[in-house]
C-alpha atoms as a PDB file:
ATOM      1  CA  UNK A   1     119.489 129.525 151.058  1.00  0.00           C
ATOM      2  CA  UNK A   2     120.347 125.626 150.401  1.00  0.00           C
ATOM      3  CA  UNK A   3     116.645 125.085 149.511  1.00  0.00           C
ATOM      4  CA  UNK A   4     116.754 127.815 146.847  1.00  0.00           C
ATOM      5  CA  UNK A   5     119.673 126.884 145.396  1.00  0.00           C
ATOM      6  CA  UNK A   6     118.334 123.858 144.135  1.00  0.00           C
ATOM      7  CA  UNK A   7     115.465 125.226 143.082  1.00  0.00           C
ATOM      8  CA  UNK A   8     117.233 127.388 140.879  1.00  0.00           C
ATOM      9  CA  UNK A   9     119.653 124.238 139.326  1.00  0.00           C
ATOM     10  CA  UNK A  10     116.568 122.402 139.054  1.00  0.00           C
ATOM     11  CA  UNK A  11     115.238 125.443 137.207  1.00  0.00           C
ATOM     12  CA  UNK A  12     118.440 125.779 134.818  1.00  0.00           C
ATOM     13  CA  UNK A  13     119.127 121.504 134.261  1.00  0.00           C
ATOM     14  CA  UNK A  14     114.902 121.778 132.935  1.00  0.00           C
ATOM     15  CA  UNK A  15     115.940 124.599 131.250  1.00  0.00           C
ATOM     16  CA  UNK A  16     118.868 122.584 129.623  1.00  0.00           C
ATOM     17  CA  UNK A  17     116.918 119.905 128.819  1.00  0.00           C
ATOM     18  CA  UNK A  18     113.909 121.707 126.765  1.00  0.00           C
ATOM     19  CA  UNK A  19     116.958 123.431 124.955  1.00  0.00           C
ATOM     20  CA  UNK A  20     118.599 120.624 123.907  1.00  0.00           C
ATOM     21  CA  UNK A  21     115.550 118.840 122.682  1.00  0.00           C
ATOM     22  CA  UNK A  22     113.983 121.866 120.796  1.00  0.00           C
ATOM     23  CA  UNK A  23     117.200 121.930 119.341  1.00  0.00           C
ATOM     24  CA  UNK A  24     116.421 118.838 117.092  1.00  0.00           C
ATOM     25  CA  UNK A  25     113.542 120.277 115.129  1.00  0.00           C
ATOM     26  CA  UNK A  26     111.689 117.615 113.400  1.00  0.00           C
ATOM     27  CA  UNK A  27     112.690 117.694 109.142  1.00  0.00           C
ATOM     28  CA  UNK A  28     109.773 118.369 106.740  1.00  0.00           C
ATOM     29  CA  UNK A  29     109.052 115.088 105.805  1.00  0.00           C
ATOM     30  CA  UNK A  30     106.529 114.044 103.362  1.00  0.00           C
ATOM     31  CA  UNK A  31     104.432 111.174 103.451  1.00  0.00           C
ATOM     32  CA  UNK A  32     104.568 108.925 100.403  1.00  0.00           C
ATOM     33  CA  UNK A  33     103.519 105.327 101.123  1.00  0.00           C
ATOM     34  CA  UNK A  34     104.396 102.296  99.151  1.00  0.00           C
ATOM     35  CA  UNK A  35     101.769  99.396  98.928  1.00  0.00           C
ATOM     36  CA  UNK A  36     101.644  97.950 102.303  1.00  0.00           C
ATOM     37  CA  UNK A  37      98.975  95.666 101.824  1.00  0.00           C
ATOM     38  CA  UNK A  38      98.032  92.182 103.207  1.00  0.00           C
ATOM     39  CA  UNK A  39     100.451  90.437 100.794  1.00  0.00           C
ATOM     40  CA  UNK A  40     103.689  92.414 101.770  1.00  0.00           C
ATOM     41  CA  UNK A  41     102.354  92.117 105.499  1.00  0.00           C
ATOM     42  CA  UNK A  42     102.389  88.673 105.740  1.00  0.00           C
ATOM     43  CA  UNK A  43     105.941  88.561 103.648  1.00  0.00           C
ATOM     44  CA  UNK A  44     107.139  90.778 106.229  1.00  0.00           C
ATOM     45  CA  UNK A  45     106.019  88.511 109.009  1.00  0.00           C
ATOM     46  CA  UNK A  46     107.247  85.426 106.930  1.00  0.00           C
ATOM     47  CA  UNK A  47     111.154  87.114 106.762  1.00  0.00           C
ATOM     48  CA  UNK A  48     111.119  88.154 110.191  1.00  0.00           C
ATOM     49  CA  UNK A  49     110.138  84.386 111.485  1.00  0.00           C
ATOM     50  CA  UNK A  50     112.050  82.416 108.531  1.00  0.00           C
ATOM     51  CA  UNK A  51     115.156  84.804 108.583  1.00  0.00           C
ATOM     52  CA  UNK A  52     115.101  85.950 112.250  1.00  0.00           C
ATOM     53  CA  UNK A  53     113.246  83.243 114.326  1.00  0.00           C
ATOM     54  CA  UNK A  54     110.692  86.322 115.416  1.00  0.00           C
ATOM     55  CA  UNK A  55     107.103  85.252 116.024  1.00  0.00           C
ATOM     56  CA  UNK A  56     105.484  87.981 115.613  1.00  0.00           C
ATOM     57  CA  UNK A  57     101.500  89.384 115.088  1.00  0.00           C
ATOM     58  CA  UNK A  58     102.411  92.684 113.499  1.00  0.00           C
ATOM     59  CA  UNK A  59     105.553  93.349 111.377  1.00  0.00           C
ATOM     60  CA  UNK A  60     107.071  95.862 113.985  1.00  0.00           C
ATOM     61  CA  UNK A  61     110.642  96.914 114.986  1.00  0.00           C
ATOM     62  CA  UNK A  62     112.209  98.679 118.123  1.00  0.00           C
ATOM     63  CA  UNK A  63     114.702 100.861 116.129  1.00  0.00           C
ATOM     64  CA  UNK A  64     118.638 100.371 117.646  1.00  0.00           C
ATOM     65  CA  UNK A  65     120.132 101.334 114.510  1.00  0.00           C
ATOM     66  CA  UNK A  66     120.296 103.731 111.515  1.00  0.00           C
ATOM     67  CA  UNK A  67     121.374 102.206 107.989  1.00  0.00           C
ATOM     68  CA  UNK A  68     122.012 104.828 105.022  1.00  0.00           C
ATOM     69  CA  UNK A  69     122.212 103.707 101.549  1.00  0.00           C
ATOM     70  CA  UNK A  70     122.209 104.911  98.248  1.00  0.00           C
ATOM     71  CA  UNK A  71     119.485 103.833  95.581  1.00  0.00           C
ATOM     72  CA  UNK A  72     121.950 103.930  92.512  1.00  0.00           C
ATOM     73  CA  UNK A  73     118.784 104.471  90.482  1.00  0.00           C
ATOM     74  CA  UNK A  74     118.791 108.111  88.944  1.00  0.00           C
ATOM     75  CA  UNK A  75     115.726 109.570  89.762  1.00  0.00           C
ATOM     76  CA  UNK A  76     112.692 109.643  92.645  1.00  0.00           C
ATOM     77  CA  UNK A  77     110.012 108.197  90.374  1.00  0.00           C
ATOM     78  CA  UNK A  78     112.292 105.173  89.809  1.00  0.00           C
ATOM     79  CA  UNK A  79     113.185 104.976  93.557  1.00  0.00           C
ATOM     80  CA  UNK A  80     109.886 104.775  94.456  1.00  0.00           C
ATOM     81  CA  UNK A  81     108.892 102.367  91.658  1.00  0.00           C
ATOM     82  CA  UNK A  82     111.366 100.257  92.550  1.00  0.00           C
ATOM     83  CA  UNK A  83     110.550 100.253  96.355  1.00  0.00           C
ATOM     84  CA  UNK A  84     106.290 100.048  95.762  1.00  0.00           C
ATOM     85  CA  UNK A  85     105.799  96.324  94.527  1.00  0.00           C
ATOM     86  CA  UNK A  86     104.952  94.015  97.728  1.00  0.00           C
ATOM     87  CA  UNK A  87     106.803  91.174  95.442  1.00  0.00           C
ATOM     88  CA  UNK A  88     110.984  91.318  94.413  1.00  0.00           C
ATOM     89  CA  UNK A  89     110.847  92.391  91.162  1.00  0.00           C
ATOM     90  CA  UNK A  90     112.802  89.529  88.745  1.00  0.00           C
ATOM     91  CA  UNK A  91     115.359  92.116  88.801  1.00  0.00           C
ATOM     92  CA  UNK A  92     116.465  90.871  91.702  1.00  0.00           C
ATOM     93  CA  UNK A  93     117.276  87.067  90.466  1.00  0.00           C
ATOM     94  CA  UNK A  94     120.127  87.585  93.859  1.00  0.00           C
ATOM     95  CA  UNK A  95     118.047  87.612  96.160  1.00  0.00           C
ATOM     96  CA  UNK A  96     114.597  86.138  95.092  1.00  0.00           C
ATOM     97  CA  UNK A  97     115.371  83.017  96.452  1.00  0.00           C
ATOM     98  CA  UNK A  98     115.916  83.944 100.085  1.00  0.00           C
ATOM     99  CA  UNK A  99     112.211  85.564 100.235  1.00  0.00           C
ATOM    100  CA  UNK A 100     109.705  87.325  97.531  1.00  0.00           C
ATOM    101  CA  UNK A 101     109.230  90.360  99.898  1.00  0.00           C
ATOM    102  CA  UNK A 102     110.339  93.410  98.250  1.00  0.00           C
ATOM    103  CA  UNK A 103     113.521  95.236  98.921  1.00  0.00           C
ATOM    104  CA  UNK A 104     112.435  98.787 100.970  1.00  0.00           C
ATOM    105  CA  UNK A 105     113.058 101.575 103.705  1.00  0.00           C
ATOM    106  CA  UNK A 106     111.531 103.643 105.730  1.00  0.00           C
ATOM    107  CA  UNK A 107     112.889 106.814 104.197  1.00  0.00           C
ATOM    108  CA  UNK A 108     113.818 108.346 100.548  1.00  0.00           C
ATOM    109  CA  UNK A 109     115.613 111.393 100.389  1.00  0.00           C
ATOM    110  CA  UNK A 110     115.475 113.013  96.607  1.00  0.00           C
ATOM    111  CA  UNK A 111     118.758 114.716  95.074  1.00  0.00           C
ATOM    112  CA  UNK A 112     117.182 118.431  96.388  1.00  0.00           C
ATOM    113  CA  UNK A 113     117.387 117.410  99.757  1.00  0.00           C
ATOM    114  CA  UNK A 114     113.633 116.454  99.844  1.00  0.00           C
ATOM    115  CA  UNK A 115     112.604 113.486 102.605  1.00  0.00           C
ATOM    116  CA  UNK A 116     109.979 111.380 101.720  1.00  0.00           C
ATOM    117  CA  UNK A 117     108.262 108.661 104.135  1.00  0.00           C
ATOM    118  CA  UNK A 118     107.780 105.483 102.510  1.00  0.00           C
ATOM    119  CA  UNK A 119     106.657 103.192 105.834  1.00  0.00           C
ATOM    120  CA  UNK A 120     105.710 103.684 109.416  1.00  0.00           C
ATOM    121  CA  UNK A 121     109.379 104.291 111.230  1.00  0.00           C
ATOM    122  CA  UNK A 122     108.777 101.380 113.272  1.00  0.00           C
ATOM    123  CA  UNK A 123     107.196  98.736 110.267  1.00  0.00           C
ATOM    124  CA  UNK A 124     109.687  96.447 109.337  1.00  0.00           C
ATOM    125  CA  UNK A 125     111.243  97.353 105.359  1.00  0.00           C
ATOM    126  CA  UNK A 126     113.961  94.886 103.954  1.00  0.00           C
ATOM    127  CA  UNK A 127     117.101  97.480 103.310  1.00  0.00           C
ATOM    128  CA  UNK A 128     119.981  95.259 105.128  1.00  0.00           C
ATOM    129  CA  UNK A 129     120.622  91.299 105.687  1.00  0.00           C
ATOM    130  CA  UNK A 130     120.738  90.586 109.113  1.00  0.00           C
ATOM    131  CA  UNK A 131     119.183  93.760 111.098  1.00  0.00           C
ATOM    132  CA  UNK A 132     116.332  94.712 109.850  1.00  0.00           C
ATOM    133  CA  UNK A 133     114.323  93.539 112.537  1.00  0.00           C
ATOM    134  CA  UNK A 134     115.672  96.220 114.552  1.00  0.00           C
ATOM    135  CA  UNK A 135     117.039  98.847 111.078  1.00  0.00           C
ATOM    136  CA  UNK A 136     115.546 101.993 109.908  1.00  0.00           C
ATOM    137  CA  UNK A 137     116.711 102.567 106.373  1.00  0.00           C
ATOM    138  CA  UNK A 138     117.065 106.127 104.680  1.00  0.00           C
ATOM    139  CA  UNK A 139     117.869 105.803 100.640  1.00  0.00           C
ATOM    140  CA  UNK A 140     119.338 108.476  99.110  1.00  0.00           C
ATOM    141  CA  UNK A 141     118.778 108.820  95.336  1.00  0.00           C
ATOM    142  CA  UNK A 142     121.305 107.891  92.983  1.00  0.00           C
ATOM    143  CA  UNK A 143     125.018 107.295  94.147  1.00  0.00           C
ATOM    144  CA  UNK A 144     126.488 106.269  90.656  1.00  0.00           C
ATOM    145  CA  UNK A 145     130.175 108.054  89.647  1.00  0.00           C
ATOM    146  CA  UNK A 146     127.803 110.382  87.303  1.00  0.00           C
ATOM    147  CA  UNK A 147     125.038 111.376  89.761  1.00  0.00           C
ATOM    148  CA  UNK A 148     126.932 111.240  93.485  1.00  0.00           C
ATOM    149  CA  UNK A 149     125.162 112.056  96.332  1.00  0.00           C
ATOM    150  CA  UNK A 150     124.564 115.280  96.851  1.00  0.00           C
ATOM    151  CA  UNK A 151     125.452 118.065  99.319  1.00  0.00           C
ATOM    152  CA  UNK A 152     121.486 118.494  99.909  1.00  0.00           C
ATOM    153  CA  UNK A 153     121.503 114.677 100.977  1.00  0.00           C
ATOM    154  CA  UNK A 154     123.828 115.098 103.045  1.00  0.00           C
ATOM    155  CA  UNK A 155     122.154 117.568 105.001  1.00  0.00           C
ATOM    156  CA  UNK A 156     118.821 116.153 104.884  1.00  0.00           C
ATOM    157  CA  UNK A 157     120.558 112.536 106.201  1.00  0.00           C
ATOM    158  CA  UNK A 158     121.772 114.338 109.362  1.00  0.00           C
ATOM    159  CA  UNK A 159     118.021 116.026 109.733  1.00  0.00           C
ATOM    160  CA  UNK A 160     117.223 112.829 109.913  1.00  0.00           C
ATOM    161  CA  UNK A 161     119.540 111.005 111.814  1.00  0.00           C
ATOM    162  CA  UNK A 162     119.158 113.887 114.481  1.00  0.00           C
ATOM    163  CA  UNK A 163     115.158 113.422 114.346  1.00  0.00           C
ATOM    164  CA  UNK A 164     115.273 109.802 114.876  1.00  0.00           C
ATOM    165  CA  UNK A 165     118.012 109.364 117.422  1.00  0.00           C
ATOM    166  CA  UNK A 166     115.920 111.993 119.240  1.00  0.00           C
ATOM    167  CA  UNK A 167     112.981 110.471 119.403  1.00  0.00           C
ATOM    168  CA  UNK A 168     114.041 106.269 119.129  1.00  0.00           C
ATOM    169  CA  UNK A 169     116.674 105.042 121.707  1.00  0.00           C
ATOM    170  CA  UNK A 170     119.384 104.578 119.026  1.00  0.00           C
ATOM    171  CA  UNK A 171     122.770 102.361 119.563  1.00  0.00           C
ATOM    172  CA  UNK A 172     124.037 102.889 116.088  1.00  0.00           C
ATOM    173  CA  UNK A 173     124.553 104.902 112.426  1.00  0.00           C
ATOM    174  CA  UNK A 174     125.743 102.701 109.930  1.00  0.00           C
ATOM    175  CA  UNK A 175     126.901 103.106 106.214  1.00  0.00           C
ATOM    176  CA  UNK A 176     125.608  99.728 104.306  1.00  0.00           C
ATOM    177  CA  UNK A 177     128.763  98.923 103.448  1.00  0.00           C
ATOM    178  CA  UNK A 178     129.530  98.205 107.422  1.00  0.00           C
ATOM    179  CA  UNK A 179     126.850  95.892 108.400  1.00  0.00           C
ATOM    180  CA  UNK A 180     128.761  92.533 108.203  1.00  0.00           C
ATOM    181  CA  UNK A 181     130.417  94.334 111.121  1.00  0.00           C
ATOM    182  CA  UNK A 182     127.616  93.174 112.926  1.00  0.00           C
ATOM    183  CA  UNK A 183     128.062  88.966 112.258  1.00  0.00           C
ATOM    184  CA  UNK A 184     127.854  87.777 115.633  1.00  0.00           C
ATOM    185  CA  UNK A 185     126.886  90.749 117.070  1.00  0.00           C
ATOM    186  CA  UNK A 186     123.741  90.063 119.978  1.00  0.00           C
ATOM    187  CA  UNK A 187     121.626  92.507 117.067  1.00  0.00           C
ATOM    188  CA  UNK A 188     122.659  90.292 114.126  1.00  0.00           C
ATOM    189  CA  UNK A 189     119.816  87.541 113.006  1.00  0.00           C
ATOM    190  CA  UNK A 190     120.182  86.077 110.018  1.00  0.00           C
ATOM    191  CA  UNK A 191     120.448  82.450 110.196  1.00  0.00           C
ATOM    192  CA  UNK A 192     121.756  81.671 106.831  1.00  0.00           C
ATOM    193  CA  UNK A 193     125.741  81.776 106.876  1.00  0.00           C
ATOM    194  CA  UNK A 194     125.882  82.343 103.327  1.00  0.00           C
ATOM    195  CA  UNK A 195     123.491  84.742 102.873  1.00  0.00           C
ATOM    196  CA  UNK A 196     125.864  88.146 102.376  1.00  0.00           C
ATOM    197  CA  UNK A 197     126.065  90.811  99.814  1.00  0.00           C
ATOM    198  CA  UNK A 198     128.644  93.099  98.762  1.00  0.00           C
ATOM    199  CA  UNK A 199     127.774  96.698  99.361  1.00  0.00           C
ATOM    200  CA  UNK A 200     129.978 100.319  99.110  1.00  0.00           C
ATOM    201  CA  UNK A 201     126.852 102.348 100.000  1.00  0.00           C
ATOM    202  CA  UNK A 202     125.962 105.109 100.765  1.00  0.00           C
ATOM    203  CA  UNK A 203     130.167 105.989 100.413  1.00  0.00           C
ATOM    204  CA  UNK A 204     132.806 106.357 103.619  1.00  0.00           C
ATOM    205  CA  UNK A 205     132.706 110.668 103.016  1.00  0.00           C
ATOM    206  CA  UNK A 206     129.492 110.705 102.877  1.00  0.00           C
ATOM    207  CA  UNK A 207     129.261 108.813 106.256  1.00  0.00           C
ATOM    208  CA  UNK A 208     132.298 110.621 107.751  1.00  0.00           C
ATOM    209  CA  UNK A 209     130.001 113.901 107.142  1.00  0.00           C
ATOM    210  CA  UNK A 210     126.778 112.835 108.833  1.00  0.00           C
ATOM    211  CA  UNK A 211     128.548 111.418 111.854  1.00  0.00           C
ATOM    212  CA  UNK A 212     130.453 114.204 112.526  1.00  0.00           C
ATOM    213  CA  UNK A 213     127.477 116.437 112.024  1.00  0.00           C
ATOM    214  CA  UNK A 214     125.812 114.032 114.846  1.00  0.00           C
ATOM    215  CA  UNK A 215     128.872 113.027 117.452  1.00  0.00           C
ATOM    216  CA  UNK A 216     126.761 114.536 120.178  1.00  0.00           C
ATOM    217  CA  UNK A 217     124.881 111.595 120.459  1.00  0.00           C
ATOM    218  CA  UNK A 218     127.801 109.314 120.800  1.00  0.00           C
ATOM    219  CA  UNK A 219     126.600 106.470 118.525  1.00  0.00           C
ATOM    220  CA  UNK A 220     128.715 103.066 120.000  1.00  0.00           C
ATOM    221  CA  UNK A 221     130.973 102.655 117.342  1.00  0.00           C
ATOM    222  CA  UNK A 222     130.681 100.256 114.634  1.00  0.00           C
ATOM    223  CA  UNK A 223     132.015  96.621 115.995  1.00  0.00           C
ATOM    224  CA  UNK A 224     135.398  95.096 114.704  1.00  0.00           C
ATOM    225  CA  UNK A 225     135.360  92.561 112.263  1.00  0.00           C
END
């Protein structure tokens, strides 16, 4: 009798697990690479060991962490446009100086809801100073006070966030706003102490909503300042 009833929990906590996996179905995501060619390659691999102190052969990352921003660029084309050059655009006077690799992310979500793919989840994009050795970045388009982010975004960010938690062994989600958080933090890189931006992205509602839409993965919560 002993021996069957563990069979049967055995049976149900299988059961259980399946469940709560198939429960995560992956988003429709679509596949829309920017140039990733030998130029932005060896950029990447120039950030990560002048910024980081990584040595590395291939411009890879073990996700721990989930940034969301907003573009505050109106529309997709322009997104993408903005994210495609290898080089910083002179657009960027900022930030040129720290390194000519292009701002990116691994993800674009449109203003429908739509996800696009812009890198390989685990190829390095520059989307936040300090962790994005170890960062995958979703942009969501627009963010300005007369296109805010959307309902549809919102939606498609927790898709996301539920896809990539399930399948990476994330730590954290992260607005952009928060990741000075991180100074000092075992995650946090950057050598230069006065490298810092000011960020409000992607917004503290629209980061209340997609953490409370994924609590059941009990994120560690962001670290005190």
């Amino acid at each position: 009798m002993k021996k069957l009833l563990l069979v049967v929990c055995g049976m149900i906590y299988l059961w259980s697990c399946k469940s709560s996996k198939e429960a995560f179905n992956p988003p429709t995501i679509i596949d829309t690479p920017i140039k990733f060619n030998e130029q932005r390659r060896e950029l990447t691999l120039q950030y990560m060991r002048e910024r980081y102190g990584l040595e590395k052969e291939e411009p890879t990352i073990v996700p721990k962490m989930i940034v969301l921003h907003w573009t505050v660029i109106p529309t997709l084309k322009q997104s993408f446009e903005a994210f495609d050059p290898p080089t910083l655009p002179d657009w960027r006077p900022d930030i040129k100086g720290v390194s000519g690799l292009n701002v990116s992310s691994q993800f674009l979500v449109d203003r429908d809801g739509t996800i696009y793919r812009l890198l390989p989840e685990t190829t390095m994009a520059r989307h936040v100073i300090g962790l994005n050795h170890c960062a995958i970045g979703i942009e969501n388009v627009g963010g300005t006070e007369e296109l805010p982010l959307t309902t549809a975004q919102v939606h498609s960010n927790i898709q996301l966030v539920n896809y990539l938690a399930t399948k990476y062994d994330i730590d954290y989600l992260i607005g952009h706003y928060e990741y000075t958080h991180f100074e000092g933090h075992p995650l946090w890189l950057e050598k230069d102490e006065d490298y810092r931006t000011q960020k409000t992205d992607p917004g503290e509602d629209f980061m209340q909503k997609v953490r409370e839409a994924t609590k059941t993965f009990n994120f560690e919560p962001v670290p005190d300042k």
